[in-house]
PDB file of N, CA and C in Angstrom:
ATOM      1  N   UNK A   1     -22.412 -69.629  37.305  1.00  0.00           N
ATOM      2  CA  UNK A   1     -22.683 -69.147  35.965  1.00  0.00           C
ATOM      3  C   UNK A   1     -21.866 -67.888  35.699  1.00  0.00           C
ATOM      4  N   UNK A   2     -21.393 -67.974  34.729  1.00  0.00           N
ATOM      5  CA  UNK A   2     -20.668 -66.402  34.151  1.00  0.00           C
ATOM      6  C   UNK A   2     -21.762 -65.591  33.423  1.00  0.00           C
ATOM      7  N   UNK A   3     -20.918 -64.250  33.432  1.00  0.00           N
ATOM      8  CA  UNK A   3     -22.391 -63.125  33.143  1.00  0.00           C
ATOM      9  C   UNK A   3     -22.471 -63.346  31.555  1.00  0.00           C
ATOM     10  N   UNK A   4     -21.876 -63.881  31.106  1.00  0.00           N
ATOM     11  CA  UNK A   4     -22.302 -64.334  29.366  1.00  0.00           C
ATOM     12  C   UNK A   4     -23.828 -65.124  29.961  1.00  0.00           C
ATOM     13  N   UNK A   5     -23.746 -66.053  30.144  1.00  0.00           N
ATOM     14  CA  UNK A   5     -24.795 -67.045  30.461  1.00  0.00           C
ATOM     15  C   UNK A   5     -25.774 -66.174  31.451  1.00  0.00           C
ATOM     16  N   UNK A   6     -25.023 -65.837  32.140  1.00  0.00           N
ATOM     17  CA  UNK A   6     -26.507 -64.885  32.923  1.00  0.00           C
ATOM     18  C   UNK A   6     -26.525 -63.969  33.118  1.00  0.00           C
ATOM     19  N   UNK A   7     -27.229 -62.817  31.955  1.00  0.00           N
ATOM     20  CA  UNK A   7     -27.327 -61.563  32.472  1.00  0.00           C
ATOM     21  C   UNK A   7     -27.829 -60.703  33.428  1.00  0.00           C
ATOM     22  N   UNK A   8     -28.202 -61.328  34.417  1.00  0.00           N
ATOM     23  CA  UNK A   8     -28.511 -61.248  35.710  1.00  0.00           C
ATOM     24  C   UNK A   8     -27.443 -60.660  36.254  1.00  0.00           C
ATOM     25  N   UNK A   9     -26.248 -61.449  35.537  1.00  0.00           N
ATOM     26  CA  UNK A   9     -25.330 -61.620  36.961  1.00  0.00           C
ATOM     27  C   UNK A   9     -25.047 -60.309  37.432  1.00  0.00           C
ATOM     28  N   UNK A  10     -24.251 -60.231  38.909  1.00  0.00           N
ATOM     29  CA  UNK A  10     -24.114 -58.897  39.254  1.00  0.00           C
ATOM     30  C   UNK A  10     -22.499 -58.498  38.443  1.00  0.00           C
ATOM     31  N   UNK A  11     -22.240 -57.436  38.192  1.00  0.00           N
ATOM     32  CA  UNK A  11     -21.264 -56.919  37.743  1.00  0.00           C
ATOM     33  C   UNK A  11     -21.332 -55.566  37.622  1.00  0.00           C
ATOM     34  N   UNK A  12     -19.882 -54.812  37.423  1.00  0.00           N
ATOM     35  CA  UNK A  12     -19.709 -53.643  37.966  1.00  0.00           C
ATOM     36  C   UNK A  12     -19.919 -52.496  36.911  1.00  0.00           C
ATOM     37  N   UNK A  13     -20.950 -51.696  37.226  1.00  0.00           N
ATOM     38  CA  UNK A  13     -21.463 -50.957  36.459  1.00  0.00           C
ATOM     39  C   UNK A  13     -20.919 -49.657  37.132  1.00  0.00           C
ATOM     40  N   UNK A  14     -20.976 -48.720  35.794  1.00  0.00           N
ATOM     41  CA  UNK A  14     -20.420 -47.576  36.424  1.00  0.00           C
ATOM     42  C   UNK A  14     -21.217 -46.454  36.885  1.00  0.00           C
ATOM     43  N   UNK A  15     -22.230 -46.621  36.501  1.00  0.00           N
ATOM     44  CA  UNK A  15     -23.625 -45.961  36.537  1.00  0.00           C
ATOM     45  C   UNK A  15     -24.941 -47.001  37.359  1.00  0.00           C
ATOM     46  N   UNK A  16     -25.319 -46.507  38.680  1.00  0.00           N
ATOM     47  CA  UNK A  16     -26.508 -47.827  39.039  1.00  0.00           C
ATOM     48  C   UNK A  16     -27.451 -47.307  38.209  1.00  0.00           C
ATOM     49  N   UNK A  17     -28.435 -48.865  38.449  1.00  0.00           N
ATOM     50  CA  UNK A  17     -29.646 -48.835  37.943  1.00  0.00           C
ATOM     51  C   UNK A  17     -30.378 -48.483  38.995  1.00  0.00           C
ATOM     52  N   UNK A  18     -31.743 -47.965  38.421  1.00  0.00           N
ATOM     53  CA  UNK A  18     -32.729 -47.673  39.116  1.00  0.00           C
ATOM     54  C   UNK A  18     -34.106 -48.480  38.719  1.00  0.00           C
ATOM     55  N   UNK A  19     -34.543 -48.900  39.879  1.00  0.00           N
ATOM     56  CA  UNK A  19     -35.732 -50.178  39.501  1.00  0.00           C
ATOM     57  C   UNK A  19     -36.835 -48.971  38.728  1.00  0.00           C
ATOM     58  N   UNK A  20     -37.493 -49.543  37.661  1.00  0.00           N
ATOM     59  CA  UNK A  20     -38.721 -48.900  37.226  1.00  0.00           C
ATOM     60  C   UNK A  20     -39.503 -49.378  36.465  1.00  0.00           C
ATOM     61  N   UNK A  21     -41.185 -49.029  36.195  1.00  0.00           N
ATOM     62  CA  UNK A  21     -42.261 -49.815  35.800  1.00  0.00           C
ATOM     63  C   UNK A  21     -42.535 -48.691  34.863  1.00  0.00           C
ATOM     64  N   UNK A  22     -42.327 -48.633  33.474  1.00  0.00           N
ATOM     65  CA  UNK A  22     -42.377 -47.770  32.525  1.00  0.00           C
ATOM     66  C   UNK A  22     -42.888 -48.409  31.174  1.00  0.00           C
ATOM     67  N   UNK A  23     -43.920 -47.946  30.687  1.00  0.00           N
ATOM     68  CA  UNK A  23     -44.253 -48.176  29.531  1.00  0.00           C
ATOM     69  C   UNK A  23     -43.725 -47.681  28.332  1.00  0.00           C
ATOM     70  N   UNK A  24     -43.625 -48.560  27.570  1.00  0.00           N
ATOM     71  CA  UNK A  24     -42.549 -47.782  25.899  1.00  0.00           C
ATOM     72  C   UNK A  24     -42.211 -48.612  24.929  1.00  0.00           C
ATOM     73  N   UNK A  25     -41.831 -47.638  24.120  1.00  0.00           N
ATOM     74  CA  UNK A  25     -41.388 -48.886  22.437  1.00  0.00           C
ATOM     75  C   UNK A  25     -39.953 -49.291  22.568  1.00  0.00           C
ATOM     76  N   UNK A  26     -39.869 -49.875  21.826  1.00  0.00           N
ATOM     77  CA  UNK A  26     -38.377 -50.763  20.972  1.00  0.00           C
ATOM     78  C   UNK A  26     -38.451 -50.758  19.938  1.00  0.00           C
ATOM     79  N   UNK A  27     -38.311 -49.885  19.402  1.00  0.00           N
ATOM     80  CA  UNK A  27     -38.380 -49.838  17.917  1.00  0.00           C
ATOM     81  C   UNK A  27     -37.302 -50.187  16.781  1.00  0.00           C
ATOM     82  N   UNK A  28     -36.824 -51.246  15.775  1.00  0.00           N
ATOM     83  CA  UNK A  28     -36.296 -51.509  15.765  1.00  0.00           C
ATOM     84  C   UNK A  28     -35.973 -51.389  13.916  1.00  0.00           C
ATOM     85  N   UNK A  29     -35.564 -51.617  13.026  1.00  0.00           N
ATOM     86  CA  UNK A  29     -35.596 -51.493  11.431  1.00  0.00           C
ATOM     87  C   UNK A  29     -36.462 -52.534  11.158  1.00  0.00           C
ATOM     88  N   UNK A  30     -36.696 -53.657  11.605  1.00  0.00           N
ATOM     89  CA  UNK A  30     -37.704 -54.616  10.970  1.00  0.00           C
ATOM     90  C   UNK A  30     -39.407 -54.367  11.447  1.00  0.00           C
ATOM     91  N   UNK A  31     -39.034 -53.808  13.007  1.00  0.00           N
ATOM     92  CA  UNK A  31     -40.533 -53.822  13.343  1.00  0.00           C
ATOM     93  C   UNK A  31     -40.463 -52.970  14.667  1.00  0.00           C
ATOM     94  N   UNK A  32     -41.483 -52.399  15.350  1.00  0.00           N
ATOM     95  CA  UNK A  32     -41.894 -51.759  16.594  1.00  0.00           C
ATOM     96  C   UNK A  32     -42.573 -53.127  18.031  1.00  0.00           C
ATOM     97  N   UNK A  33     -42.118 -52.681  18.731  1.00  0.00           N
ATOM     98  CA  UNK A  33     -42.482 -53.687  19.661  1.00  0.00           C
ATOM     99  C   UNK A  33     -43.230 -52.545  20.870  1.00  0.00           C
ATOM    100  N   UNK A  34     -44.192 -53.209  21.843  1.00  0.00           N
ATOM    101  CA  UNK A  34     -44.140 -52.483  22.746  1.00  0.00           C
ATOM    102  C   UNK A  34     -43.522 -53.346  23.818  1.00  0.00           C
ATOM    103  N   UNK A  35     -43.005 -52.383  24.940  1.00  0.00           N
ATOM    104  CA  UNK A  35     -41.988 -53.268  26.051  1.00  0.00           C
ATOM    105  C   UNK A  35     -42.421 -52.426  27.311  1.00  0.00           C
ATOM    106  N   UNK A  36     -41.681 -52.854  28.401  1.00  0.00           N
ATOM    107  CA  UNK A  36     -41.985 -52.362  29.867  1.00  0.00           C
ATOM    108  C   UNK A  36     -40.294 -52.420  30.239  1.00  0.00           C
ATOM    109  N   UNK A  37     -40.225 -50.687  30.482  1.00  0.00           N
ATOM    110  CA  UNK A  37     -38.530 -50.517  30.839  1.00  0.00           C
ATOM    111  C   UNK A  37     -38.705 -51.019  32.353  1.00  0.00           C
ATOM    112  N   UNK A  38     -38.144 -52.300  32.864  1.00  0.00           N
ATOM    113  CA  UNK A  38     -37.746 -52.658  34.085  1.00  0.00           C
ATOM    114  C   UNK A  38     -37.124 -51.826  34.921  1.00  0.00           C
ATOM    115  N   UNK A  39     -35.928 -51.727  34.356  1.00  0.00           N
ATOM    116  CA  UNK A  39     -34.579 -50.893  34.652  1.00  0.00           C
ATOM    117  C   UNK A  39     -34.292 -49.689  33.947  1.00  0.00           C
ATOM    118  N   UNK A  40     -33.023 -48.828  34.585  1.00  0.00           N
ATOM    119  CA  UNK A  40     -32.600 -48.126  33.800  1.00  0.00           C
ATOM    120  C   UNK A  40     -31.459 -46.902  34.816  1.00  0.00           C
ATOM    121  N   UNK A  41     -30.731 -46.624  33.549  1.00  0.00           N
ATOM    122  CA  UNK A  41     -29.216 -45.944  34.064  1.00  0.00           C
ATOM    123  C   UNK A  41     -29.193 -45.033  33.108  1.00  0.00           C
ATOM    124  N   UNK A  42     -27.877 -44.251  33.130  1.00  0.00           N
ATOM    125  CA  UNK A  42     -27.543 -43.273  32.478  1.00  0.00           C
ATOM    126  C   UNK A  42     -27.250 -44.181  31.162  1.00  0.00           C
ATOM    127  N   UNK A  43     -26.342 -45.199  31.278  1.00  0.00           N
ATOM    128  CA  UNK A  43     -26.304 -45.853  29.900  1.00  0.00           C
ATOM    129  C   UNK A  43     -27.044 -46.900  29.297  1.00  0.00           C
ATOM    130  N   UNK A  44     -28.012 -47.340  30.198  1.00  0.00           N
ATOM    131  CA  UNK A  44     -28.706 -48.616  29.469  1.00  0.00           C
ATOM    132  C   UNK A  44     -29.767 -48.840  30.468  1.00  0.00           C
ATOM    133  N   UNK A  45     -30.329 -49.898  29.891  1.00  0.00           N
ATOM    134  CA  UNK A  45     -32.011 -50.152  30.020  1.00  0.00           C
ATOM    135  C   UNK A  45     -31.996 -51.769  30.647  1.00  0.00           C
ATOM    136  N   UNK A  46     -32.694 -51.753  30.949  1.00  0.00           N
ATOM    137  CA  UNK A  46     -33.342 -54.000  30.809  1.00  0.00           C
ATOM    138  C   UNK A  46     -34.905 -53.275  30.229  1.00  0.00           C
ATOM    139  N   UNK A  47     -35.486 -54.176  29.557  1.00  0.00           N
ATOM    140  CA  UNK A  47     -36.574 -54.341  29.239  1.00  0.00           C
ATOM    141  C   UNK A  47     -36.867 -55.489  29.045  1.00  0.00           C
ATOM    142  N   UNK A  48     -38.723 -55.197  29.188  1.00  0.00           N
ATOM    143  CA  UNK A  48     -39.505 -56.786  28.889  1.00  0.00           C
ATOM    144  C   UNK A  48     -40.727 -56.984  28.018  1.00  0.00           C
ATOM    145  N   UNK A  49     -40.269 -58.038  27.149  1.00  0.00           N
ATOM    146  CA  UNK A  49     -41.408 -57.920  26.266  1.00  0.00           C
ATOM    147  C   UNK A  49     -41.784 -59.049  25.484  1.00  0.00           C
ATOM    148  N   UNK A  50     -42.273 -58.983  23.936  1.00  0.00           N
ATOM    149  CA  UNK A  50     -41.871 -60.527  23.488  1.00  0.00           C
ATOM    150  C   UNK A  50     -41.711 -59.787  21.979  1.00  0.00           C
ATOM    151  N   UNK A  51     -40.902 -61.042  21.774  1.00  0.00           N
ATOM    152  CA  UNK A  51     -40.028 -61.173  20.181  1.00  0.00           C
ATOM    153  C   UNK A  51     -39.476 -59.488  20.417  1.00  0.00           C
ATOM    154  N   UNK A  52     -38.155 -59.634  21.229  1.00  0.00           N
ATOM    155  CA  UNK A  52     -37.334 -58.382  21.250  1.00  0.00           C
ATOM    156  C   UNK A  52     -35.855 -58.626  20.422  1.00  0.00           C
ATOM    157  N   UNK A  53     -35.429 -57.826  20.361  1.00  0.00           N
ATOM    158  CA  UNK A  53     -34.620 -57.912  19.227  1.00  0.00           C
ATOM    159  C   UNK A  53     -33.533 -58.605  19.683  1.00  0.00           C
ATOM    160  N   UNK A  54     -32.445 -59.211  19.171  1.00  0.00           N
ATOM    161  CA  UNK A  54     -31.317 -59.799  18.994  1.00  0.00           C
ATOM    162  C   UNK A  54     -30.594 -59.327  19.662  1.00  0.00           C
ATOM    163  N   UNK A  55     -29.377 -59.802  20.767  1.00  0.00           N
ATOM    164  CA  UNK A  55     -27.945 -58.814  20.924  1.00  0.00           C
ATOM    165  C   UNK A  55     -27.367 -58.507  19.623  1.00  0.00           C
ATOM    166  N   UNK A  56     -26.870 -57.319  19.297  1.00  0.00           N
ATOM    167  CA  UNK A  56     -26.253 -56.806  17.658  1.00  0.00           C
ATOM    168  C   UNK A  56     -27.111 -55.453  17.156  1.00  0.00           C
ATOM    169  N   UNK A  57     -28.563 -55.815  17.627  1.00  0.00           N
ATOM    170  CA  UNK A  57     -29.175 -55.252  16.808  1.00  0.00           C
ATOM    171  C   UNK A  57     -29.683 -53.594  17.293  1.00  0.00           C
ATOM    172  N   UNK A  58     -29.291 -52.832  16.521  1.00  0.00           N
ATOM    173  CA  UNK A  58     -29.793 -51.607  16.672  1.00  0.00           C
ATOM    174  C   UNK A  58     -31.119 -51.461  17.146  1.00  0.00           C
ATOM    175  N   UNK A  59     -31.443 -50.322  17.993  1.00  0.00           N
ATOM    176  CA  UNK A  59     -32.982 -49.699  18.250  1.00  0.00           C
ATOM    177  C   UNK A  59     -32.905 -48.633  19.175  1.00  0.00           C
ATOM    178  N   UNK A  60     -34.395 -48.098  18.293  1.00  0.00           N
ATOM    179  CA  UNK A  60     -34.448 -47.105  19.559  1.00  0.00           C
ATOM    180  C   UNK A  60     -35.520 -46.962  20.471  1.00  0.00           C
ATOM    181  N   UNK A  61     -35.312 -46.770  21.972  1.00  0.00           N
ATOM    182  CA  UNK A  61     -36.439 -46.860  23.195  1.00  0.00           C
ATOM    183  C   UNK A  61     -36.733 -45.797  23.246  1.00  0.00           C
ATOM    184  N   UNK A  62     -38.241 -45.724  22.889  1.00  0.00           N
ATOM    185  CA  UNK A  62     -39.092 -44.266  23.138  1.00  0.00           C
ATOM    186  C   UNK A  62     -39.654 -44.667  24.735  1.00  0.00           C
ATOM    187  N   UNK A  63     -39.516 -43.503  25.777  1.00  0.00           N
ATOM    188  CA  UNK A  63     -40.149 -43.532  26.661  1.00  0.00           C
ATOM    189  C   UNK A  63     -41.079 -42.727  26.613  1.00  0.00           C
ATOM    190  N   UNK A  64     -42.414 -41.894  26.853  1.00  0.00           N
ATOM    191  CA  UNK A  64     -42.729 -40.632  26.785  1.00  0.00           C
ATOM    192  C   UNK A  64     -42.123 -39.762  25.974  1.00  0.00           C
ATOM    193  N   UNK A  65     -41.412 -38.943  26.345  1.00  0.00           N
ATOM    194  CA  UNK A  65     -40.841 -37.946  25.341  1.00  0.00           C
ATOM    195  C   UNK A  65     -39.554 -38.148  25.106  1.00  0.00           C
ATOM    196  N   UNK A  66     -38.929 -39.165  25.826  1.00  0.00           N
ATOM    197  CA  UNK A  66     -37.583 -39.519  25.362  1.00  0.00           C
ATOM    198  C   UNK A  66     -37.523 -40.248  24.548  1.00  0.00           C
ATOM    199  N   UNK A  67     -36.236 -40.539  24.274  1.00  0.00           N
ATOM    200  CA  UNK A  67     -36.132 -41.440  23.034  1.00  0.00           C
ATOM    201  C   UNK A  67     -34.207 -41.324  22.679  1.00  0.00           C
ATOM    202  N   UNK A  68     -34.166 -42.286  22.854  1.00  0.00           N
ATOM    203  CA  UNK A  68     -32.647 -43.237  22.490  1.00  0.00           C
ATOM    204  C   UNK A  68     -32.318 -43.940  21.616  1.00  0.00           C
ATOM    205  N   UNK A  69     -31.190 -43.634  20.956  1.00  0.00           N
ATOM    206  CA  UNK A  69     -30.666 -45.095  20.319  1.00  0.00           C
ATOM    207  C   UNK A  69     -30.010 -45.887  21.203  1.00  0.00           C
ATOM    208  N   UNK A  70     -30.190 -47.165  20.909  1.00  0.00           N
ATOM    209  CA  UNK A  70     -28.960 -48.079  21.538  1.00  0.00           C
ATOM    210  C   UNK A  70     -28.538 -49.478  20.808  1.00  0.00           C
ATOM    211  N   UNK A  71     -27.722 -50.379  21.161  1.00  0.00           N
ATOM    212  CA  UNK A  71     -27.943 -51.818  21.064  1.00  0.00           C
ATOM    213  C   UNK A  71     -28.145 -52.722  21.817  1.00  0.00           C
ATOM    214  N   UNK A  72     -28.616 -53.489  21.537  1.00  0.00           N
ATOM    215  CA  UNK A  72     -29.075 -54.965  22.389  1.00  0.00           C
ATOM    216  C   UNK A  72     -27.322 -55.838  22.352  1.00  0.00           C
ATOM    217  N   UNK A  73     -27.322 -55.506  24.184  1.00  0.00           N
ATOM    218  CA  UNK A  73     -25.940 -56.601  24.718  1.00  0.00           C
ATOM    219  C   UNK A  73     -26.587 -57.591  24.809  1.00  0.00           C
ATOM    220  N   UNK A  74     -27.836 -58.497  25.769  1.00  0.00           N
ATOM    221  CA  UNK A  74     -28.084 -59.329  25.744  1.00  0.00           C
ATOM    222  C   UNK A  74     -29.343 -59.785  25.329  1.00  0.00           C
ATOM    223  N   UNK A  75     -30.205 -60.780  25.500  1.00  0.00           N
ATOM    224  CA  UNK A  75     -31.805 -61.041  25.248  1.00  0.00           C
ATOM    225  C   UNK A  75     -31.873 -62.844  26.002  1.00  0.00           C
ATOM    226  N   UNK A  76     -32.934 -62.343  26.632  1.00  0.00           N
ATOM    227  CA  UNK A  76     -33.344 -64.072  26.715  1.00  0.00           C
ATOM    228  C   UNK A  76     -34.885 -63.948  26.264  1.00  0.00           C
ATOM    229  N   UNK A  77     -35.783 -65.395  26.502  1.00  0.00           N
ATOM    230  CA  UNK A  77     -37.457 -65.080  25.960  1.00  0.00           C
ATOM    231  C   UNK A  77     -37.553 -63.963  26.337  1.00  0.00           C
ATOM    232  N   UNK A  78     -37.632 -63.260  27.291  1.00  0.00           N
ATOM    233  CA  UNK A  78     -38.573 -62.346  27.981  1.00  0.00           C
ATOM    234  C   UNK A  78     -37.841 -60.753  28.058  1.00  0.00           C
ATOM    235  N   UNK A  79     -36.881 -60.800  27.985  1.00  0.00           N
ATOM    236  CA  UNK A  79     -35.986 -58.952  28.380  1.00  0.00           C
ATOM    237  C   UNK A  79     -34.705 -59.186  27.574  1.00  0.00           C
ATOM    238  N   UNK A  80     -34.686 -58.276  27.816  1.00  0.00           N
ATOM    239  CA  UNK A  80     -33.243 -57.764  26.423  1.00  0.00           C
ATOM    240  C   UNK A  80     -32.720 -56.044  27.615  1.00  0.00           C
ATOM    241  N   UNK A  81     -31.144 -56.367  27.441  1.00  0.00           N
ATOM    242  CA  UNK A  81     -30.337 -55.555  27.735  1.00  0.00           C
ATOM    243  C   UNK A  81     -30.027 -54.416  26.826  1.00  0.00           C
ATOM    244  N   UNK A  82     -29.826 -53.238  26.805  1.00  0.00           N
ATOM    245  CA  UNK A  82     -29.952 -52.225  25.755  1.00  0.00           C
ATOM    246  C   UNK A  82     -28.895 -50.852  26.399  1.00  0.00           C
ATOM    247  N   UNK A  83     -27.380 -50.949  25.866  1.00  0.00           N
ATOM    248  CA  UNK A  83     -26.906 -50.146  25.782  1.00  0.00           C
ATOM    249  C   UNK A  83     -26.768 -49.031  25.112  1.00  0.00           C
ATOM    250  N   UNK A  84     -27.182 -47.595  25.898  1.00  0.00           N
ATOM    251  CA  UNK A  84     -27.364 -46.369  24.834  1.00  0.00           C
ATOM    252  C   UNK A  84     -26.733 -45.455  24.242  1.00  0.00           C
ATOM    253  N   UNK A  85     -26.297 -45.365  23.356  1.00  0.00           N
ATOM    254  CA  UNK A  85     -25.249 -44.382  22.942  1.00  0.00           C
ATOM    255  C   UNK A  85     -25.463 -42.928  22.665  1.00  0.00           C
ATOM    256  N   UNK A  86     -26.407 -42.482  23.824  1.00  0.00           N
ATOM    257  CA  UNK A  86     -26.165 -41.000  24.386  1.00  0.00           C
ATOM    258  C   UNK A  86     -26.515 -41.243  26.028  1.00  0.00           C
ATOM    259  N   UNK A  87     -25.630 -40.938  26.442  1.00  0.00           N
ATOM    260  CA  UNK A  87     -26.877 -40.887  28.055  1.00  0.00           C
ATOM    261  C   UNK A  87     -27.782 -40.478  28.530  1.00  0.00           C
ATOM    262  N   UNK A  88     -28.288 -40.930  29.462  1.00  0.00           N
ATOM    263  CA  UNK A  88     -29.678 -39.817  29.926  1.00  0.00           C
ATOM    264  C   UNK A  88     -29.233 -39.676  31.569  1.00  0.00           C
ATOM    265  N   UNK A  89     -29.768 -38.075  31.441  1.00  0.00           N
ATOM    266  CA  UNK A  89     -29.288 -37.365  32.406  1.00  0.00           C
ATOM    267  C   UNK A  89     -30.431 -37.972  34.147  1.00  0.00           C
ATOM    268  N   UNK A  90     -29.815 -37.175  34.575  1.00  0.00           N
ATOM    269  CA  UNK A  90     -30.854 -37.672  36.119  1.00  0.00           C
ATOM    270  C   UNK A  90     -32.507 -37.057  35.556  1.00  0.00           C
ATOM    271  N   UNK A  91     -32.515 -35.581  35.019  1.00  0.00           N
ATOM    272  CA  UNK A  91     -33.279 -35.208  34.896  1.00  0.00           C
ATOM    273  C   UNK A  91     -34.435 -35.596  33.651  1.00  0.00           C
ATOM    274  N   UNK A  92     -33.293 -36.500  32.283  1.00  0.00           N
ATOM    275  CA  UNK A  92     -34.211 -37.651  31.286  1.00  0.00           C
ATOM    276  C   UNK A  92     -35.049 -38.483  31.947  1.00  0.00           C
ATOM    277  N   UNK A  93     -34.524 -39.230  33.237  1.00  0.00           N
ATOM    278  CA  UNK A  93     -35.015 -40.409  33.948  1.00  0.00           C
ATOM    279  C   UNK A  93     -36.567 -40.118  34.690  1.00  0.00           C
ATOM    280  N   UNK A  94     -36.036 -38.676  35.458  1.00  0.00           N
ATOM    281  CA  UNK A  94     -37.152 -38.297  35.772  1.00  0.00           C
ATOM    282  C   UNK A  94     -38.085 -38.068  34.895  1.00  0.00           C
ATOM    283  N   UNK A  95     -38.306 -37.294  34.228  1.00  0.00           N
ATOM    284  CA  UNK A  95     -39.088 -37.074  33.102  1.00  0.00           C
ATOM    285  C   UNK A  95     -39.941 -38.329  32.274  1.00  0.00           C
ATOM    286  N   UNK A  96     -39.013 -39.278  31.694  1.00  0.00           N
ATOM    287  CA  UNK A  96     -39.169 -40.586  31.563  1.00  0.00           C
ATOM    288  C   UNK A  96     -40.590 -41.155  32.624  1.00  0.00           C
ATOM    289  N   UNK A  97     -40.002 -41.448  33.904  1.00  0.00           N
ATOM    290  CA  UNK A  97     -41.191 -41.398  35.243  1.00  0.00           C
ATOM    291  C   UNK A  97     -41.933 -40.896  35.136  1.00  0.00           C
ATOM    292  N   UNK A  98     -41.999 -39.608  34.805  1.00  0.00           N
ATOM    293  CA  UNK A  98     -43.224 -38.700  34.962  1.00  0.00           C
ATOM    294  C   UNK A  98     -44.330 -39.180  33.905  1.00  0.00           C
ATOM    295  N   UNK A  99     -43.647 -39.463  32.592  1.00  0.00           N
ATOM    296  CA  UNK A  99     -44.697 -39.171  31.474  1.00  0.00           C
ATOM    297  C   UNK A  99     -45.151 -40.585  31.238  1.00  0.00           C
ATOM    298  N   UNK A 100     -44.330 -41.531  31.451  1.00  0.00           N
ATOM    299  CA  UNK A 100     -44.799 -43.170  30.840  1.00  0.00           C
ATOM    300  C   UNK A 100     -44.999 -44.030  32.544  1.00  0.00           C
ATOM    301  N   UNK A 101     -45.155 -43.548  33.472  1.00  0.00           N
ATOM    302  CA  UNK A 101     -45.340 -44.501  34.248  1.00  0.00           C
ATOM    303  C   UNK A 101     -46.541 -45.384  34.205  1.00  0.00           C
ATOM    304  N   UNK A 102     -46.185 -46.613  34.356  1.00  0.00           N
ATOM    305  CA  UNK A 102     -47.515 -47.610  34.126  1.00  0.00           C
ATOM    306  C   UNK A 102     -48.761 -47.472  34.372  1.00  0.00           C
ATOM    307  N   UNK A 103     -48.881 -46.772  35.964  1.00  0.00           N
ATOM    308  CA  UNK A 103     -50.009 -46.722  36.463  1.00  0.00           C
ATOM    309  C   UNK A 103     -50.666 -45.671  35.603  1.00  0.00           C
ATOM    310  N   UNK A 104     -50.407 -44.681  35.132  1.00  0.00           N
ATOM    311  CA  UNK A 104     -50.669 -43.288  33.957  1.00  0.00           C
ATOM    312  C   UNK A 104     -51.169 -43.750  33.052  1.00  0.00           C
ATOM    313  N   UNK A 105     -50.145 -44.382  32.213  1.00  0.00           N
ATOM    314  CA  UNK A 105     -50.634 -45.295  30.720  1.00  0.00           C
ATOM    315  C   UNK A 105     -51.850 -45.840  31.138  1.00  0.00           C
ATOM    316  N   UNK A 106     -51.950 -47.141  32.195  1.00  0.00           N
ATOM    317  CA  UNK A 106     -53.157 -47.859  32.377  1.00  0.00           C
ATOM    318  C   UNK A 106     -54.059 -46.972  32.392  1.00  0.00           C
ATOM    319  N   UNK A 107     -54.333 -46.314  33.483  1.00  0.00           N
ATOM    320  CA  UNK A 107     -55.479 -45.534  34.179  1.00  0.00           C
ATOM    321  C   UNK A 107     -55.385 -45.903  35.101  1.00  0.00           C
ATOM    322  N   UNK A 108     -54.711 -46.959  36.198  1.00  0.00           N
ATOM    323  CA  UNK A 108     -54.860 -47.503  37.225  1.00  0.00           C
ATOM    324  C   UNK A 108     -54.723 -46.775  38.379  1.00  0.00           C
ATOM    325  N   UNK A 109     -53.741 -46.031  38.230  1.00  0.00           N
ATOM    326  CA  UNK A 109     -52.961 -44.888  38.922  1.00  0.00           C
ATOM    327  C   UNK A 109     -54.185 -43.337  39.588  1.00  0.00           C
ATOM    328  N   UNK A 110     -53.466 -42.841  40.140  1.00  0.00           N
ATOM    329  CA  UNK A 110     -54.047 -41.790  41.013  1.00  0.00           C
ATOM    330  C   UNK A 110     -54.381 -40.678  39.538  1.00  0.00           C
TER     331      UNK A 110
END
């Protein structure tokens, strides 16, 4: 499969991702979604959710106190790829972690 067809595929990023379980919006001009940031880098996201927006389409991912614009490179049912056009620093990411981690949001957590 080529990485058109699967955005899975591995390919060379210039920035790694870092695995993460983060609660947050997608907010988008037609509507707000809530999503779960999977992933995430200095320039972009994976997220998962349902009825996420289009590749093309503008939005912005609120994490906690962050908050990005970006666009959607890819989408299948379930996650959508989201390149951001500002970066986030090591210290956004952290922060990000700190304030929206899942277990927090739930209550599940310590």
């Amino acid at each position: 499969m080529d990485a058109v067809a699967n955005p899975f595929h591995d390919c060379r990023r210039r920035y790694p991702r870092e695995e993460v379980m983060l609660a947050g919006s997608a907010v988008s001009v037609t509507r707000s979604r809530s999503v779960m940031i999977t992933d995430v880098s200095a320039e972009g996201a994976r997220m998962g959710g349902r009825d996420l927006p289009a590749p093309g389409n503008d939005m912005l991912m609120v994490v906690g106190s962050q908050d990005r614009m970006g666009t959607v490179v890819w989408r299948t049912p379930e996650h959508c790829g989201v390149s951001l056009d500002q970066p986030l620093d090591e210290a956004d990411i952290d922060r990000m972690k700190r304030e929206a981690h899942w277990a927090q949001v739930t209550g599940w957590g310590c």
